[in-house]
Protein backbone atom coordinates (compact mmCIF):
# COMPACT_ATOMS: atom_id res chain seq x y z
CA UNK A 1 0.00 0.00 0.00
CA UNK A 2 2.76 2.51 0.62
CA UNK A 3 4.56 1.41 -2.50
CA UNK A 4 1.52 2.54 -4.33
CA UNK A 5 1.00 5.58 -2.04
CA UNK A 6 4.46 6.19 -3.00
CA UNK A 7 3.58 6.44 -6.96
CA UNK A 8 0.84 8.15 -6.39
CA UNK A 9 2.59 11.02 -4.51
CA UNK A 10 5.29 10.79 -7.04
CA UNK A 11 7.97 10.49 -3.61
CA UNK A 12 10.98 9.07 -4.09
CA UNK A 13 11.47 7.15 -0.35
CA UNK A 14 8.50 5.52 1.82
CA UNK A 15 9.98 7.87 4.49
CA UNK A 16 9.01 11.21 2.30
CA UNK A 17 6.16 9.24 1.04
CA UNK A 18 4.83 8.65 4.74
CA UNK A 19 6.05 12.52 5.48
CA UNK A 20 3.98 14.05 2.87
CA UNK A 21 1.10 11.57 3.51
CA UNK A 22 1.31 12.77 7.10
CA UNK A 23 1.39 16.61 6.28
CA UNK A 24 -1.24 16.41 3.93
CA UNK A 25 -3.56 14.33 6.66
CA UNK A 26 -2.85 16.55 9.33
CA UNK A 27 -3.65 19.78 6.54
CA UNK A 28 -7.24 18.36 6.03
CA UNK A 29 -7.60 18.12 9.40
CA UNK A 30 -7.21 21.38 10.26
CA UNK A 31 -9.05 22.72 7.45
CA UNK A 32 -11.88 20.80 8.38
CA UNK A 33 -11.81 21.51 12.11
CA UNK A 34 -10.98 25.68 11.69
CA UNK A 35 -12.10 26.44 7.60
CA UNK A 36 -15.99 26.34 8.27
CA UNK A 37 -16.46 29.50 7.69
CA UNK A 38 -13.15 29.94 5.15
CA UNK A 39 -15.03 32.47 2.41
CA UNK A 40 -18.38 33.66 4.58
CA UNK A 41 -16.21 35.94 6.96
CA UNK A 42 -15.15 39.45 6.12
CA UNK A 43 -13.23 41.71 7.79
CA UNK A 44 -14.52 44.58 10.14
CA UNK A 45 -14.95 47.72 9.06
CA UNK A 46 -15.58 51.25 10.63
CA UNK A 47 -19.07 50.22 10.34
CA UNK A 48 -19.27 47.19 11.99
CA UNK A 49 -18.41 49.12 15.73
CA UNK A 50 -20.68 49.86 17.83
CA UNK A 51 -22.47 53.25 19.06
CA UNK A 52 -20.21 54.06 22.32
CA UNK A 53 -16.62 53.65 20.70
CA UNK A 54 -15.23 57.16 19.46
């Protein structure tokens, strides 16, 4: 299975090949856990205070 992981990733050792497998799990991960609202926030603006801050 890593062999084939290992083509697929175009790696040239199963070490980089578990490396980059590893990164790229631990990537989703976090984009799953902190990206839910990745493209529905915008920043604040002048605006977006409220009444009592001068």
């Amino acid at each position: 299975m890593l062999e084939r992981l290992q083509r697929k990733l175009h790696t040239q050792t199963l070490d980089e090949t578990i490396r980059v497998f590893a990164a790229q799990q631990r990537k989703g991960r976090l984009n799953d856990a902190f990206g839910v609202d990745k493209g529905k926030i915008k920043a604040f603006s002048e605006e977006d205070r409220g009444e009592d801050r001068n």
